[in-house]
N, C-alpha and C. Protein backbone atom coordinates (compact mmCIF):
# COMPACT_ATOMS: atom_id res chain seq x y z
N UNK A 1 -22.26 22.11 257.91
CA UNK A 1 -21.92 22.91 256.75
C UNK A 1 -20.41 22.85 256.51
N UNK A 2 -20.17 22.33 255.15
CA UNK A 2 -18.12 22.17 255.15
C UNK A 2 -18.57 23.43 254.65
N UNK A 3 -16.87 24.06 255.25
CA UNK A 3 -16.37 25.13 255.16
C UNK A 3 -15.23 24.89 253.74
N UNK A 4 -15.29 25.65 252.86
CA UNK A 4 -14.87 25.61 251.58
C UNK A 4 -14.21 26.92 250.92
N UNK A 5 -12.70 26.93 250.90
CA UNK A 5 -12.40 28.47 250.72
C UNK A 5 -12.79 28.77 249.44
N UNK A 6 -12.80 29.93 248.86
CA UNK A 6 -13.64 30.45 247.45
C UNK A 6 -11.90 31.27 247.21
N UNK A 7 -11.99 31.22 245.93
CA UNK A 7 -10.56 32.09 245.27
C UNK A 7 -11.32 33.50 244.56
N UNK A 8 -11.23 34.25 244.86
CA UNK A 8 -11.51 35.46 244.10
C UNK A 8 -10.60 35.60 242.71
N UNK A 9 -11.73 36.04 241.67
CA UNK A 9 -10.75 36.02 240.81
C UNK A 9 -10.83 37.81 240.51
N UNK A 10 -9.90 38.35 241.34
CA UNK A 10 -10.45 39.60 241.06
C UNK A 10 -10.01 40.51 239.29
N UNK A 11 -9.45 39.46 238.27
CA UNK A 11 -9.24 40.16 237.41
C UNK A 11 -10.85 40.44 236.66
N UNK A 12 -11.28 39.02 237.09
CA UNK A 12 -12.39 39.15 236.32
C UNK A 12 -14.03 40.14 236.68
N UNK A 13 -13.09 40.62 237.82
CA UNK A 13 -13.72 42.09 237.90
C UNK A 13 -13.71 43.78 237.92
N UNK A 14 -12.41 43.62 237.71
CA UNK A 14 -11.45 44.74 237.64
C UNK A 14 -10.48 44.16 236.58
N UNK A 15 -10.66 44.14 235.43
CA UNK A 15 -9.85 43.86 234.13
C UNK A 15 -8.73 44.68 233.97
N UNK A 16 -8.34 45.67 234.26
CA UNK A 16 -7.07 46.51 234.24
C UNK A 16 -6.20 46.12 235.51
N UNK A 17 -6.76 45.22 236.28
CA UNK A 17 -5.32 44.42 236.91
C UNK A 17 -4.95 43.48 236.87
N UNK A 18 -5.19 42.88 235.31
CA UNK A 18 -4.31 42.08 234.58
C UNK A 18 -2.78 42.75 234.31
N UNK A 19 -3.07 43.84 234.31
CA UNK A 19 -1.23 44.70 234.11
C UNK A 19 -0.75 44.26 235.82
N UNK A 20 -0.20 43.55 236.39
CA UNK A 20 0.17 43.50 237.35
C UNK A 20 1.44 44.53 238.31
N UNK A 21 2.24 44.93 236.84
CA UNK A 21 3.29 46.64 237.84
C UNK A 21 2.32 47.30 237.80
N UNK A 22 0.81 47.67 237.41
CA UNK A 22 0.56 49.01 237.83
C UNK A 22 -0.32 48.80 239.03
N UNK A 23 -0.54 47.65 240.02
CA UNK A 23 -0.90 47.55 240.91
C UNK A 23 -0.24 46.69 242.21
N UNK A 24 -0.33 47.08 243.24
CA UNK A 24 0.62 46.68 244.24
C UNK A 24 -0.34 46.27 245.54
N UNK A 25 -0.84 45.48 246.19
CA UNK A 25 -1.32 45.46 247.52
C UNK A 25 -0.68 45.66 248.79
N UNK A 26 -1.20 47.20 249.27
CA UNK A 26 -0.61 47.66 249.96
C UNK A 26 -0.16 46.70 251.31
N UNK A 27 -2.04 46.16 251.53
CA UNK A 27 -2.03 45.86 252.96
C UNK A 27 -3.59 44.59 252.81
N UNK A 28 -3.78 43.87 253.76
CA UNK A 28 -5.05 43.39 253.71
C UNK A 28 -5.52 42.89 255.52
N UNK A 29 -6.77 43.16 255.26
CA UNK A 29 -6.74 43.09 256.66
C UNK A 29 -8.44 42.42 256.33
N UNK A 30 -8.75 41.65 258.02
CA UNK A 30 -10.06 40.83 257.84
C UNK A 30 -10.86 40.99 258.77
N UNK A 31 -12.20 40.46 259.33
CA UNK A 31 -13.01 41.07 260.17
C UNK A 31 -14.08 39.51 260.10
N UNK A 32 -14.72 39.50 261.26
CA UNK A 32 -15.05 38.32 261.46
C UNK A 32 -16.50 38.31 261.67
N UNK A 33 -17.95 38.08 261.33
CA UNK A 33 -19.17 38.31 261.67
C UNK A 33 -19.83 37.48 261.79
N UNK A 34 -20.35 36.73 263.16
CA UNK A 34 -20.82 35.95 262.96
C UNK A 34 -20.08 34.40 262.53
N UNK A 35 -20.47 33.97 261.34
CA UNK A 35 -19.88 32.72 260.98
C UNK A 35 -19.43 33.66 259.09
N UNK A 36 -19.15 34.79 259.22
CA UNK A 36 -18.61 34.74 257.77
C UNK A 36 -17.15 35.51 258.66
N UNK A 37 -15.83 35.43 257.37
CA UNK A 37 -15.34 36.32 257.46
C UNK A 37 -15.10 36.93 256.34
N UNK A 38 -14.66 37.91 256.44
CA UNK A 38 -14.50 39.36 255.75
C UNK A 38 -12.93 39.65 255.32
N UNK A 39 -12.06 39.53 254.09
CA UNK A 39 -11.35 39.88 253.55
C UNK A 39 -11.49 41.42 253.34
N UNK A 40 -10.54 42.58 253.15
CA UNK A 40 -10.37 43.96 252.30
C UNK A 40 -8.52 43.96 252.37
N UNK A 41 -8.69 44.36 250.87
CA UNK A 41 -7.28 44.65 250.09
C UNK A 41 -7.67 46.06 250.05
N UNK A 42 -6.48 46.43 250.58
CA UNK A 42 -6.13 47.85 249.60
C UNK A 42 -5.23 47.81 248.88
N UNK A 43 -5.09 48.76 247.60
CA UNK A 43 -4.83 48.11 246.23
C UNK A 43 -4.09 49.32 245.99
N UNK A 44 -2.70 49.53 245.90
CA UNK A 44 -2.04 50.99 245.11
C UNK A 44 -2.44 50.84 243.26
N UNK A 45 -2.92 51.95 242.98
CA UNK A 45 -2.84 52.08 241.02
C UNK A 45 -1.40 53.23 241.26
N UNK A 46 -0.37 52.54 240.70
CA UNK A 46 0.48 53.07 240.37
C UNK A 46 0.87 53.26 238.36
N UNK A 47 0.08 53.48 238.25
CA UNK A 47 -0.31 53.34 236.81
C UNK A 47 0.11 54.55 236.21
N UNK A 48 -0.36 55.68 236.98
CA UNK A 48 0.32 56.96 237.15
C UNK A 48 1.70 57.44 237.83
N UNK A 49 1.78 56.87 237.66
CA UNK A 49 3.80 57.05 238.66
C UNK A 49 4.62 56.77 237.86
N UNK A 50 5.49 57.77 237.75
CA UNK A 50 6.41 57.80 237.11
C UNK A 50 7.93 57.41 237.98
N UNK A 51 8.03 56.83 238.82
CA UNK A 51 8.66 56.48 239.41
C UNK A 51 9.75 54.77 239.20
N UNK A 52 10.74 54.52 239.08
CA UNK A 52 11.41 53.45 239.40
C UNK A 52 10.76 52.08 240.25
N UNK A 53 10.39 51.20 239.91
CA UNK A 53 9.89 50.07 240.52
C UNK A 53 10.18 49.86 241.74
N UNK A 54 11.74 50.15 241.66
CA UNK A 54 12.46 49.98 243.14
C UNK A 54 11.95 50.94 243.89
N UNK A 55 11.94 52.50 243.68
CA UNK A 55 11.61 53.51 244.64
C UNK A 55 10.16 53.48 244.74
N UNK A 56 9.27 52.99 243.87
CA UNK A 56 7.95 52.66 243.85
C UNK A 56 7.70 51.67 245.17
N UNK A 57 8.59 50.27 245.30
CA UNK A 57 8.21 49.77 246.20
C UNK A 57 8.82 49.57 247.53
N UNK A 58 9.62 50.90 247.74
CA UNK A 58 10.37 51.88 248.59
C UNK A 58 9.50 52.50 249.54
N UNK A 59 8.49 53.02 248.62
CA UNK A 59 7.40 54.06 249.34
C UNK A 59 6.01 53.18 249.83
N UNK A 60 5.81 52.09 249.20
CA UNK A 60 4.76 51.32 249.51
C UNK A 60 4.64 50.67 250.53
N UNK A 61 6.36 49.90 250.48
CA UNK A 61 6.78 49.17 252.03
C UNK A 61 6.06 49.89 253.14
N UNK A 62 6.88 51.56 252.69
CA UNK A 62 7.00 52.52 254.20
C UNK A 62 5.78 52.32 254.64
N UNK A 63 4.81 53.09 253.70
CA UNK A 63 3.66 53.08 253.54
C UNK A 63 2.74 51.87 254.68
N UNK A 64 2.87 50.54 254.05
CA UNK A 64 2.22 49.72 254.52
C UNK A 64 2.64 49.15 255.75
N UNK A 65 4.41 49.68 256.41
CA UNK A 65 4.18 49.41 257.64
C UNK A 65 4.19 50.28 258.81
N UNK A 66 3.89 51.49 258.66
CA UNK A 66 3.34 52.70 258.97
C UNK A 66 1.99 53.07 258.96
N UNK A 67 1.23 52.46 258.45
CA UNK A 67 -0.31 52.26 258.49
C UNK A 67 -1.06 51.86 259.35
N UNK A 68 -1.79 52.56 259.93
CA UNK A 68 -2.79 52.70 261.44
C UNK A 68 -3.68 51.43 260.73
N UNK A 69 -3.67 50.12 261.47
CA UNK A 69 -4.66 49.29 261.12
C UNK A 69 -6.18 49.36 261.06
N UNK A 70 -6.64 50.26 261.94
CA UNK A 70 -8.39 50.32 261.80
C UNK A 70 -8.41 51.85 261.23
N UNK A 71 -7.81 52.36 260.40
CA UNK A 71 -8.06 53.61 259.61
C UNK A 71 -7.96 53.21 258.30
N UNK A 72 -8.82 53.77 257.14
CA UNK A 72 -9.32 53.15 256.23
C UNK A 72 -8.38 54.45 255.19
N UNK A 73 -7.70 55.14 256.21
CA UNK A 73 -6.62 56.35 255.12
C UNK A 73 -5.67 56.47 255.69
N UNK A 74 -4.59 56.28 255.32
CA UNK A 74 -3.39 56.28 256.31
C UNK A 74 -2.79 58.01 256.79
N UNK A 75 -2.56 57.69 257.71
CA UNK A 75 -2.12 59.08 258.76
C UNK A 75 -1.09 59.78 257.67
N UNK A 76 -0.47 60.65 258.35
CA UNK A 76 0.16 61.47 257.71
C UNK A 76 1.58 60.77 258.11
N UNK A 77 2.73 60.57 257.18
CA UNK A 77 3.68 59.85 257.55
C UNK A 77 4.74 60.95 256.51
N UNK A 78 5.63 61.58 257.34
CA UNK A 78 6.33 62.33 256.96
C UNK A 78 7.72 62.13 255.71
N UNK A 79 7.88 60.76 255.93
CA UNK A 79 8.71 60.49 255.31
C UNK A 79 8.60 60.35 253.59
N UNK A 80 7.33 59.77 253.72
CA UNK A 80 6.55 59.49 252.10
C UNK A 80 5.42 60.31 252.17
N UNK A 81 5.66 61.50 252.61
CA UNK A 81 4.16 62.64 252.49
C UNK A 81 4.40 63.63 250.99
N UNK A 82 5.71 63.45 250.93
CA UNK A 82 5.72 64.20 249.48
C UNK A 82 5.46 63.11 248.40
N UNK A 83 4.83 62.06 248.41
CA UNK A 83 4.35 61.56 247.36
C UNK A 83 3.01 61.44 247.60
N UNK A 84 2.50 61.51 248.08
CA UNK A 84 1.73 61.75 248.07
C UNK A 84 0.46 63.12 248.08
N UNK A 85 -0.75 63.49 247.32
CA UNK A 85 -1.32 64.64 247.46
C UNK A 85 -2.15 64.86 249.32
N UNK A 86 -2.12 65.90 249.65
CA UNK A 86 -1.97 66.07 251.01
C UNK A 86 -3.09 65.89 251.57
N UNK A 87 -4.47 65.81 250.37
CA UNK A 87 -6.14 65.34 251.04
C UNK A 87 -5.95 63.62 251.35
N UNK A 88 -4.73 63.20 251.09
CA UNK A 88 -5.14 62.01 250.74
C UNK A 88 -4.74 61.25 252.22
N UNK A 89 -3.87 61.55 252.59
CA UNK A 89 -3.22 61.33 253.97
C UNK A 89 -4.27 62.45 255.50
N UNK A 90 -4.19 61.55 256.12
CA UNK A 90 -5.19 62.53 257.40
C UNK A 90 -4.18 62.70 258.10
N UNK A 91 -3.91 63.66 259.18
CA UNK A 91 -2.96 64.73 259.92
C UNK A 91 -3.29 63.09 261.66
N UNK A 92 -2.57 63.50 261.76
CA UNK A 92 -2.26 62.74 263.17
C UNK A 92 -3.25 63.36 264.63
N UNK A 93 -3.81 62.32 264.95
CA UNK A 93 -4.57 63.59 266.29
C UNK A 93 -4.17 63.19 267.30
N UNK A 94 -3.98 65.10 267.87
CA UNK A 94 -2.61 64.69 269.21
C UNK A 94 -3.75 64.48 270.07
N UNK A 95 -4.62 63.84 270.99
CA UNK A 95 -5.56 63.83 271.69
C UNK A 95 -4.83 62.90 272.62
């Protein structure tokens, strides 16, 4: 079986990220099963932000290298916690 990479065209499934500033990839990470593997993007909509491009991708950096790799919501990170709403970030467990 040749192995043959495939290009996602993900506009042509999500048509509103043809605007390319209002979306940013945070992070992407992959997973292996068998004989497939497994791509996932996480995708910022900054579409709503009223923020500076620069300080926009200020907070995203932090963001994405502060990010617990096998958590699917990033921890609570103090520095960029005021931009964010506070359900959205999970609290750290002291265990």
């Amino acid at each position: 079986m040749e192995k043959i990479p495939v290009l996602f065209d993900i506009i042509s499934k999500i048509p509103e990220m043809s605007i390319e500033s209002n979306y940013s990839v945070v992070r992407i990470m992959n997973s292996c099963v068998r004989v497939f593997r497994f791509f996932y993007a996480t995708i910022a909509d900054s579409s709503m932000v009223k923020f500076s491009p620069v300080k926009l991708n200020c907070i995203l950096n932090n963001l994405a290298l502060k990010w617990i790799n096998e958590s699917s919501e990033p921890y609570f990170i103090e520095s960029i916690s005021g931009y964010f709403p506070i359900s959205v970030m999970k609290k750290k467990n002291n265990n």
